[in-house]
N, C-alpha and C. Protein backbone atom coordinates (compact mmCIF):
# COMPACT_ATOMS: atom_id res chain seq x y z
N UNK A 1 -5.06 -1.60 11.77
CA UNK A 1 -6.09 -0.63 12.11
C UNK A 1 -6.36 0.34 10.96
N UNK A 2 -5.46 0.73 10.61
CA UNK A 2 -5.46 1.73 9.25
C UNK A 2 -5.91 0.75 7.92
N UNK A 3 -5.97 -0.37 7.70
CA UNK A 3 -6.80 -1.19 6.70
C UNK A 3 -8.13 -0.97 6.87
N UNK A 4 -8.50 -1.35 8.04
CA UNK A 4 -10.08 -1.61 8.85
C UNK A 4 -10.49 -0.41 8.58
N UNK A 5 -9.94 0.69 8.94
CA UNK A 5 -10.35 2.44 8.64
C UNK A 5 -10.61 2.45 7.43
N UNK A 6 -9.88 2.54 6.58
CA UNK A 6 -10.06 2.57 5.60
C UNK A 6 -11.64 1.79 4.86
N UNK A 7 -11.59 0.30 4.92
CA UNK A 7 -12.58 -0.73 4.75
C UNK A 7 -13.89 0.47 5.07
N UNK A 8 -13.97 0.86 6.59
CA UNK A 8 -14.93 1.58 7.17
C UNK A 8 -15.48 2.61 6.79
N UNK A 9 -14.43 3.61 6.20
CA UNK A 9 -14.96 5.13 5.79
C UNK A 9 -14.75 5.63 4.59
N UNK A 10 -14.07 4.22 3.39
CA UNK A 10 -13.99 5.61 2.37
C UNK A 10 -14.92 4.65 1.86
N UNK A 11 -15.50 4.83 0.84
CA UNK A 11 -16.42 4.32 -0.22
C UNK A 11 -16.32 4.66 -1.80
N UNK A 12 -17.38 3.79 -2.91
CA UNK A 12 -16.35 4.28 -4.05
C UNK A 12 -15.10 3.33 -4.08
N UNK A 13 -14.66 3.94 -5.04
CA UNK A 13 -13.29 3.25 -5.67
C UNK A 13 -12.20 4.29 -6.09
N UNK A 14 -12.22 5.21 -4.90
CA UNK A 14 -10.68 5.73 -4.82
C UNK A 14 -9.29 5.59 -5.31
N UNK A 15 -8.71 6.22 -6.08
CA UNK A 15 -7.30 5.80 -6.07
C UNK A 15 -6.54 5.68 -4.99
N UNK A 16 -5.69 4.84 -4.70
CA UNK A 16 -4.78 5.04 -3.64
C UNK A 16 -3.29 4.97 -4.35
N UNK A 17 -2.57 5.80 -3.15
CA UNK A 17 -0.68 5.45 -3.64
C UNK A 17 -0.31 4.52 -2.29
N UNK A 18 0.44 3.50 -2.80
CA UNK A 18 1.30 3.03 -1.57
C UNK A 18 2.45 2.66 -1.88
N UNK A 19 2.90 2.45 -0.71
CA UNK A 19 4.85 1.88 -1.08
C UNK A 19 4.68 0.36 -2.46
N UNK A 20 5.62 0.81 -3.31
CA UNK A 20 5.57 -0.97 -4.25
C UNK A 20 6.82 -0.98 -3.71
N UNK A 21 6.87 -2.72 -3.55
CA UNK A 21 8.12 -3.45 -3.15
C UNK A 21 8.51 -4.27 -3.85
N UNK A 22 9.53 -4.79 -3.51
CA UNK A 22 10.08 -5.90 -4.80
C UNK A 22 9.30 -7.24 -4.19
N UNK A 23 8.82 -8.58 -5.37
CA UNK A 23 7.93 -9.38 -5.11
C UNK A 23 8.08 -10.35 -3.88
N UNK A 24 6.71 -10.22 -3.41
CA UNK A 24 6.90 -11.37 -2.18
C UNK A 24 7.30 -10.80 -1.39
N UNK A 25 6.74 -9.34 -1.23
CA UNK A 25 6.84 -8.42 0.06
C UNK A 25 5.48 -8.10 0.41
N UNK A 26 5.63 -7.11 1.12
CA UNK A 26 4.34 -6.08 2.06
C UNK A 26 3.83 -5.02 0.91
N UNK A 27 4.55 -4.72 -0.21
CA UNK A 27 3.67 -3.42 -0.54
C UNK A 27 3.05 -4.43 -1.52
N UNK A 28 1.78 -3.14 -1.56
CA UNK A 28 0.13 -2.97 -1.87
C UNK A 28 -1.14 -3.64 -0.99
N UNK A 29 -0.32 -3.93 0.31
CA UNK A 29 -1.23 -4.19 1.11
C UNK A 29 -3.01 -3.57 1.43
N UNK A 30 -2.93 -2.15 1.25
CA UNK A 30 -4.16 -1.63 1.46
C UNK A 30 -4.58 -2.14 0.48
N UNK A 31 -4.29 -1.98 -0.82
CA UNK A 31 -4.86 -1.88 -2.36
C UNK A 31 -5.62 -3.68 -2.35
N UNK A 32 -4.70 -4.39 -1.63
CA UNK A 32 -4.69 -6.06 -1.46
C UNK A 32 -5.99 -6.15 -0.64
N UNK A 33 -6.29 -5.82 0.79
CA UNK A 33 -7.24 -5.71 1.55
C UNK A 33 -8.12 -4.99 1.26
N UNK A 34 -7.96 -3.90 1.04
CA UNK A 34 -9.42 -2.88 0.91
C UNK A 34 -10.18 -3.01 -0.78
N UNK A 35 -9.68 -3.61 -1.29
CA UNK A 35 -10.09 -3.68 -2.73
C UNK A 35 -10.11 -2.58 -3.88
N UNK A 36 -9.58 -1.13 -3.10
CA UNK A 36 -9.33 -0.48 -3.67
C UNK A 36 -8.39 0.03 -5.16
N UNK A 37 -8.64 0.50 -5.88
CA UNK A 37 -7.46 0.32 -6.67
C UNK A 37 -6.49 1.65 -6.31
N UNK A 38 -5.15 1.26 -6.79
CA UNK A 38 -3.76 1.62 -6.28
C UNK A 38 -3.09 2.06 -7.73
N UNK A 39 -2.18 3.33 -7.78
CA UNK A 39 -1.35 3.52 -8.64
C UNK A 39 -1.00 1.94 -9.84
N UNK A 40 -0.22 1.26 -8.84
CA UNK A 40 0.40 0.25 -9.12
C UNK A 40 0.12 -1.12 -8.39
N UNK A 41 -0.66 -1.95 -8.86
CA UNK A 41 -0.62 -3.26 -7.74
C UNK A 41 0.49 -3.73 -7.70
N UNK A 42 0.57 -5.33 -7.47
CA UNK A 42 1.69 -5.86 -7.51
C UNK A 42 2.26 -6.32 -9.06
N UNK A 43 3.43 -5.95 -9.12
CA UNK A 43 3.52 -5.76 -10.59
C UNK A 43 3.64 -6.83 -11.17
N UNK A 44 4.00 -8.52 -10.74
CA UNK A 44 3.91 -9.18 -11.24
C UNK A 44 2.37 -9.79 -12.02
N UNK A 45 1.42 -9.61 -10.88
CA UNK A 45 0.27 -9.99 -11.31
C UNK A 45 -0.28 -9.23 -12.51
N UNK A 46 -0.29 -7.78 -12.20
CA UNK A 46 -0.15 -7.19 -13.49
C UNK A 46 0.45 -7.53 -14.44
N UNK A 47 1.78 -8.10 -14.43
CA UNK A 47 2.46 -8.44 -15.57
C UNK A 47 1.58 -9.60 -16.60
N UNK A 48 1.19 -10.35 -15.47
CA UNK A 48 0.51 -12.07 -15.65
C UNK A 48 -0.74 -11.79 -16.38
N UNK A 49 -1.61 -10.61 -15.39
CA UNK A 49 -2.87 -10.46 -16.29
C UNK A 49 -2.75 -9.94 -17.92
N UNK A 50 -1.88 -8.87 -17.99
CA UNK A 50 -1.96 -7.91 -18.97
C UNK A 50 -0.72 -8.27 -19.94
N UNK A 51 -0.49 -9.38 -19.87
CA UNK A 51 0.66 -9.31 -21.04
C UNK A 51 2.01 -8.97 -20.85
N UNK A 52 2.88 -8.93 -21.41
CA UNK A 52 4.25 -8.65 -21.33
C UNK A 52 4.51 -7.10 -22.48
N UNK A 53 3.18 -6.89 -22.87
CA UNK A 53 2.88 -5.66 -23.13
C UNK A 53 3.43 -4.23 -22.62
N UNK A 54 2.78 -4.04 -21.19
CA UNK A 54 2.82 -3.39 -21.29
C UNK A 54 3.49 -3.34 -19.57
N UNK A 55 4.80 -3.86 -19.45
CA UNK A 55 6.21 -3.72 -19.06
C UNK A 55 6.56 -2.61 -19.23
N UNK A 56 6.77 -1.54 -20.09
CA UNK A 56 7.20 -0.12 -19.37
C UNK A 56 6.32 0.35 -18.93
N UNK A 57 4.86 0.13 -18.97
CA UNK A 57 3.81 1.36 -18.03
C UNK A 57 3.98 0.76 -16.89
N UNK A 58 4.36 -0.30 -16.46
CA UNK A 58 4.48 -1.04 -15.10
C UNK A 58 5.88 -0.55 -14.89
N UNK A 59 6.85 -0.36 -15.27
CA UNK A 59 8.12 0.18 -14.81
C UNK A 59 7.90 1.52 -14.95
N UNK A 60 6.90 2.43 -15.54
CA UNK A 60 7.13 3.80 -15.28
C UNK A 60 6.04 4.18 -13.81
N UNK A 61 4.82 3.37 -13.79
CA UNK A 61 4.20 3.49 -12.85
C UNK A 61 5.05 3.03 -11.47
N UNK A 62 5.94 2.11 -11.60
CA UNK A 62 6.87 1.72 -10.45
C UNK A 62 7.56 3.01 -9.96
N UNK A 63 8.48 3.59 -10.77
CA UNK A 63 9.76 4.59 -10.72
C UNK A 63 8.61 5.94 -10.27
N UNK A 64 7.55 6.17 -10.46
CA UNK A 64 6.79 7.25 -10.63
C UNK A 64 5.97 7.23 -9.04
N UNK A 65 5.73 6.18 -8.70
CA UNK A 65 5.53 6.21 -6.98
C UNK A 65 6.88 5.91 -5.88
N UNK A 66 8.06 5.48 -6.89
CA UNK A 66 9.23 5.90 -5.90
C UNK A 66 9.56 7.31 -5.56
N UNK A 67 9.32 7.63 -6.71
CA UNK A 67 10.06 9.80 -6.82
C UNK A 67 8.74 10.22 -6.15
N UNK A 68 7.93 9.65 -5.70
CA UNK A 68 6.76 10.26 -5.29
C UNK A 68 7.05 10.51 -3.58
N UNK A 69 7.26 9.44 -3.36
CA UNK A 69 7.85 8.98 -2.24
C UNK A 69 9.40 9.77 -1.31
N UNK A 70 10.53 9.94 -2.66
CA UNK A 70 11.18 10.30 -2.14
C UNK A 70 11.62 12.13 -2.95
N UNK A 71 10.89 12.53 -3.53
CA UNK A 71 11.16 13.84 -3.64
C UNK A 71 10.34 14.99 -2.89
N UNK A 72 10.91 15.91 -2.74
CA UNK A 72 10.18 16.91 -1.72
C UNK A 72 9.82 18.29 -2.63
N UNK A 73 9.30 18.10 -3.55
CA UNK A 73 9.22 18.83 -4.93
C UNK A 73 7.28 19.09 -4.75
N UNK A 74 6.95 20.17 -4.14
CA UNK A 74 5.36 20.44 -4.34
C UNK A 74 4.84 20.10 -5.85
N UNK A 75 4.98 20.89 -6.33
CA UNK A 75 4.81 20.35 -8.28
C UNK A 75 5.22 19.33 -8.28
N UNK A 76 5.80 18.52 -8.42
CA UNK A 76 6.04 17.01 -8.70
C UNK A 76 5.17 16.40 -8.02
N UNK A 77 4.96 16.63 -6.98
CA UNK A 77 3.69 16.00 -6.51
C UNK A 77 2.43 15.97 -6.70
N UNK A 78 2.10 17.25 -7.10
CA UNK A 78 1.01 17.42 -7.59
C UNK A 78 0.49 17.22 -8.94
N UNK A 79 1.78 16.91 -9.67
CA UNK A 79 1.59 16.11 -11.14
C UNK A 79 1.45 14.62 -11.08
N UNK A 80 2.05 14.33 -9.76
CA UNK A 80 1.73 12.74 -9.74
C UNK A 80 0.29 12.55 -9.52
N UNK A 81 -0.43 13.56 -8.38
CA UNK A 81 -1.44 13.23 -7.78
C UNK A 81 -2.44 13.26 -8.81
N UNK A 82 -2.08 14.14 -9.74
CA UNK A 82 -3.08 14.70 -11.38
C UNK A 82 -3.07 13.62 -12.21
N UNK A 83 -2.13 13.01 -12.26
CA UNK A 83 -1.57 11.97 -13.81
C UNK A 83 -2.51 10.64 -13.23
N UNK A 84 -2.61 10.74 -11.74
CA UNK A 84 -2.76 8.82 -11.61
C UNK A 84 -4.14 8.93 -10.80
N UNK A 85 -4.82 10.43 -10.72
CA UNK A 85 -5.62 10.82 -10.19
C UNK A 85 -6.08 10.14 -8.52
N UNK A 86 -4.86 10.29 -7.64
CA UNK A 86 -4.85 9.65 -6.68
C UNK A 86 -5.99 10.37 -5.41
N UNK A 87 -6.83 9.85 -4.53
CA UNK A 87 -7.52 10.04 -3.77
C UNK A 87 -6.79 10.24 -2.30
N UNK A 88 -6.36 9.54 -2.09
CA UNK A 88 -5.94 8.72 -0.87
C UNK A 88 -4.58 8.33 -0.90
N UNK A 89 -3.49 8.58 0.17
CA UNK A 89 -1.99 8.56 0.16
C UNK A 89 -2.00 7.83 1.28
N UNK A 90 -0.93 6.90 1.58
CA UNK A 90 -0.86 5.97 2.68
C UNK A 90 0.78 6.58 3.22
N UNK A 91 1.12 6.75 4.04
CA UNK A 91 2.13 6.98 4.75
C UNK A 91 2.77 5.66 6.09
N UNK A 92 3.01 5.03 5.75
CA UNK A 92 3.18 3.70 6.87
C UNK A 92 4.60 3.50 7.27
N UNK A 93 4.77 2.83 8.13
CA UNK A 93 5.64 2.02 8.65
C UNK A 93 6.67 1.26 7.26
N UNK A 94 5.96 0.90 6.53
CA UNK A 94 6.55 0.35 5.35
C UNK A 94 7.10 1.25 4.14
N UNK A 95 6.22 2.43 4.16
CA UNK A 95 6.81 3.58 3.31
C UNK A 95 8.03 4.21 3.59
N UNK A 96 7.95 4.50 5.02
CA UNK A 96 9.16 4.74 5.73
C UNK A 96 10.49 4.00 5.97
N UNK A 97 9.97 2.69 5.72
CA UNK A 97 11.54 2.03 5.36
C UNK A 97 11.89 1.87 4.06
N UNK A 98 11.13 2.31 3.19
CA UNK A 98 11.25 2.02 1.83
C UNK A 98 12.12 3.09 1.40
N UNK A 99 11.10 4.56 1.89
CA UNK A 99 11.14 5.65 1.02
C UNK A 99 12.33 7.08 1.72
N UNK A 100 13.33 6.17 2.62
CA UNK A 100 13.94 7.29 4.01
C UNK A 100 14.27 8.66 2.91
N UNK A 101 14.67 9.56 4.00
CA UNK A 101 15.22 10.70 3.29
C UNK A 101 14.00 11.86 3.42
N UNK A 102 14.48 13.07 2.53
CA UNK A 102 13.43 14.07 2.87
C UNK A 102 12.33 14.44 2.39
N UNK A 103 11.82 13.39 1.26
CA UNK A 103 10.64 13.50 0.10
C UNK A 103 9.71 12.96 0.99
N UNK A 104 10.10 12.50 2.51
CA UNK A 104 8.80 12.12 3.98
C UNK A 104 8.54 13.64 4.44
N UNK A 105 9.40 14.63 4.41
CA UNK A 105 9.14 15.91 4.94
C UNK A 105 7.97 16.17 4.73
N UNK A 106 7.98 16.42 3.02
CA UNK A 106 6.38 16.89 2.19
C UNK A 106 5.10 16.69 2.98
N UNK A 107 5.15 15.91 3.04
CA UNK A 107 3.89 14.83 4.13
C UNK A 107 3.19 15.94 4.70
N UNK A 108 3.83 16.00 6.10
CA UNK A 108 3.31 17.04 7.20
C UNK A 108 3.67 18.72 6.68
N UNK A 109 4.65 19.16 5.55
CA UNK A 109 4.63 20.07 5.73
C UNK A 109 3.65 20.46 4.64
N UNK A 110 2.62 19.56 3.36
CA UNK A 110 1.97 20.00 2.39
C UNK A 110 0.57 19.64 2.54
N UNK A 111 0.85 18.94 4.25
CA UNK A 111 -0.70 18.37 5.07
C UNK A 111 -1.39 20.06 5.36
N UNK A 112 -2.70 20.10 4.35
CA UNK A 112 -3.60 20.99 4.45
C UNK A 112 -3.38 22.01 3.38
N UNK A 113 -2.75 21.45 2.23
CA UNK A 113 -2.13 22.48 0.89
C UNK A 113 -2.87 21.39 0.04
N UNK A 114 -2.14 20.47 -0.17
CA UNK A 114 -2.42 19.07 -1.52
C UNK A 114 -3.08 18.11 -0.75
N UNK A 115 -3.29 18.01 0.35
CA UNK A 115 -3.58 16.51 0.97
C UNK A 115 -4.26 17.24 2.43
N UNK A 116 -4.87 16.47 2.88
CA UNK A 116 -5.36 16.75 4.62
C UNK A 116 -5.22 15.35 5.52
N UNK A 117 -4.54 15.50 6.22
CA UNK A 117 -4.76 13.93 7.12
C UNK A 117 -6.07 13.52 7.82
N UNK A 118 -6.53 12.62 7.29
CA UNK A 118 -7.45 11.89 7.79
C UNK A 118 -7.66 10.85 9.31
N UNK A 119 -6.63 10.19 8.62
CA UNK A 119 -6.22 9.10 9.87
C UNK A 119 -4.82 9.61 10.60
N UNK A 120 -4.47 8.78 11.52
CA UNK A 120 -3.51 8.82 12.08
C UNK A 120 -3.62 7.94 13.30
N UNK A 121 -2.41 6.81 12.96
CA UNK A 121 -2.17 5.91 14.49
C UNK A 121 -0.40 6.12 14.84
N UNK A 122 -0.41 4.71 15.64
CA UNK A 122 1.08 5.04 16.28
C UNK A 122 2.08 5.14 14.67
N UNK A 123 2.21 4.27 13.83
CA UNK A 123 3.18 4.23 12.79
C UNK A 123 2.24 4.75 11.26
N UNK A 124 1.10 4.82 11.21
CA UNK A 124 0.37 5.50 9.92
C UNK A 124 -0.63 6.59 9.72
N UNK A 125 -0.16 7.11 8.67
CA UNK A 125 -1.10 8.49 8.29
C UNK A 125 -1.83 7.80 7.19
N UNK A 126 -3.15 8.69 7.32
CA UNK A 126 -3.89 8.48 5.49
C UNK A 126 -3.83 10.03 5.39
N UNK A 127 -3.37 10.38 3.85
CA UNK A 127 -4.05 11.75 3.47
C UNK A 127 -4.54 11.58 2.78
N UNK A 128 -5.80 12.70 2.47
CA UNK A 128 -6.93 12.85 1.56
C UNK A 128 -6.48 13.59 0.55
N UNK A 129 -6.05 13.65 -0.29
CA UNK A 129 -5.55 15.07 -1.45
C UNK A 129 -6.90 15.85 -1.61
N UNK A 130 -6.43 17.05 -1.05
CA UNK A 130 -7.79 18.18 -1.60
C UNK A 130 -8.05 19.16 -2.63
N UNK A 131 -8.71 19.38 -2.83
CA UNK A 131 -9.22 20.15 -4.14
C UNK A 131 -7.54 20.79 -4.73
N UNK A 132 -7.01 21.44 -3.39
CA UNK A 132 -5.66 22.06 -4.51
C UNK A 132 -5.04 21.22 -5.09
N UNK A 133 -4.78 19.92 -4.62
CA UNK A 133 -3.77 19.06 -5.39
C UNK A 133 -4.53 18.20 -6.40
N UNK A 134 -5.74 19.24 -6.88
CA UNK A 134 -5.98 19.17 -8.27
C UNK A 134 -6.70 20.46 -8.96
N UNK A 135 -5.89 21.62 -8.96
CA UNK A 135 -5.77 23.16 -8.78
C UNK A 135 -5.75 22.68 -10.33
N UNK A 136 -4.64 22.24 -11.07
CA UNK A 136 -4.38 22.91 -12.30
C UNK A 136 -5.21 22.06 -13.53
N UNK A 137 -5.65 21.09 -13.00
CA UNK A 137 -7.05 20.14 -14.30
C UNK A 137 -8.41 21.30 -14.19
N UNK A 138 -8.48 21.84 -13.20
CA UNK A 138 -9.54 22.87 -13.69
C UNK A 138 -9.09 24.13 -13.54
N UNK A 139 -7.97 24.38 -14.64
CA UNK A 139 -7.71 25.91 -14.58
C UNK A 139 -7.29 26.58 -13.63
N UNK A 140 -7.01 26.44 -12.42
CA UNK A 140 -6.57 27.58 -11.47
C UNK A 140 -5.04 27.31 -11.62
């Protein structure tokens, strides 16, 4: 349902963040379905398209949506959301087994600071990142 939403209401070519998994799993599913582009696709294909090049931007973009995931650090977040200029945050069922611990807190407690929730079903959130959680590219 949260794919289909998505498909439905955003338009454009948004960044999105989602859980990456190790290959021949579930993450980048939205990024997979909605055609959107994502922090990080699946990193092998990346690997395949782009060479063996450029293997650390694919391992720093990896490590850089884990700490995203699991730190509860406002600034850190908001440097991620700046650096990879993310639109759209997926919170799922799959993030949550990925990402346990308290860097899930952030979520609801920075919902309406850096991000606003959009969606919401039984196991997924979408947030929208809003203007603050891109406060410091224009000076404030």
């Amino acid at each position: 349902r949260a794919i289909r939403w998505m498909q439905e209401n955003i338009s454009g070519t948004p960044v999105i963040v989602e859980a990456n998994t190790p290959l021949y799993r579930w993450g980048s599913r939205f990024s997979i379905y909605t055609g959107l582009p994502s922090v990080l696709g699946w990193d092998w294909h990346q690997t395949q398209q782009r060479g063996f090049s450029p293997v650390s931007e694919i391992a720093s973009r990896r490590e850089a949506i884990h700490m995203f995931y699991l730190m509860d650090d406002r600034e850190l977040a908001q440097d991620f959301l700046q650096e990879y200029q993310v639109e759209y945050i997926v919170l799922g069922q799959l993030e949550r087994n990925y990402y346990r611990g308290v860097g899930l807190d952030k979520f609801e407690r920075l919902n309406g600071d850096l991000w606003r929730e959009v969606y919401r079903d039984e196991q997924t959130i979408i947030y929208q990142v809003s203007e603050m959680g891109y406060a410091n590219l224009v000076g404030n």
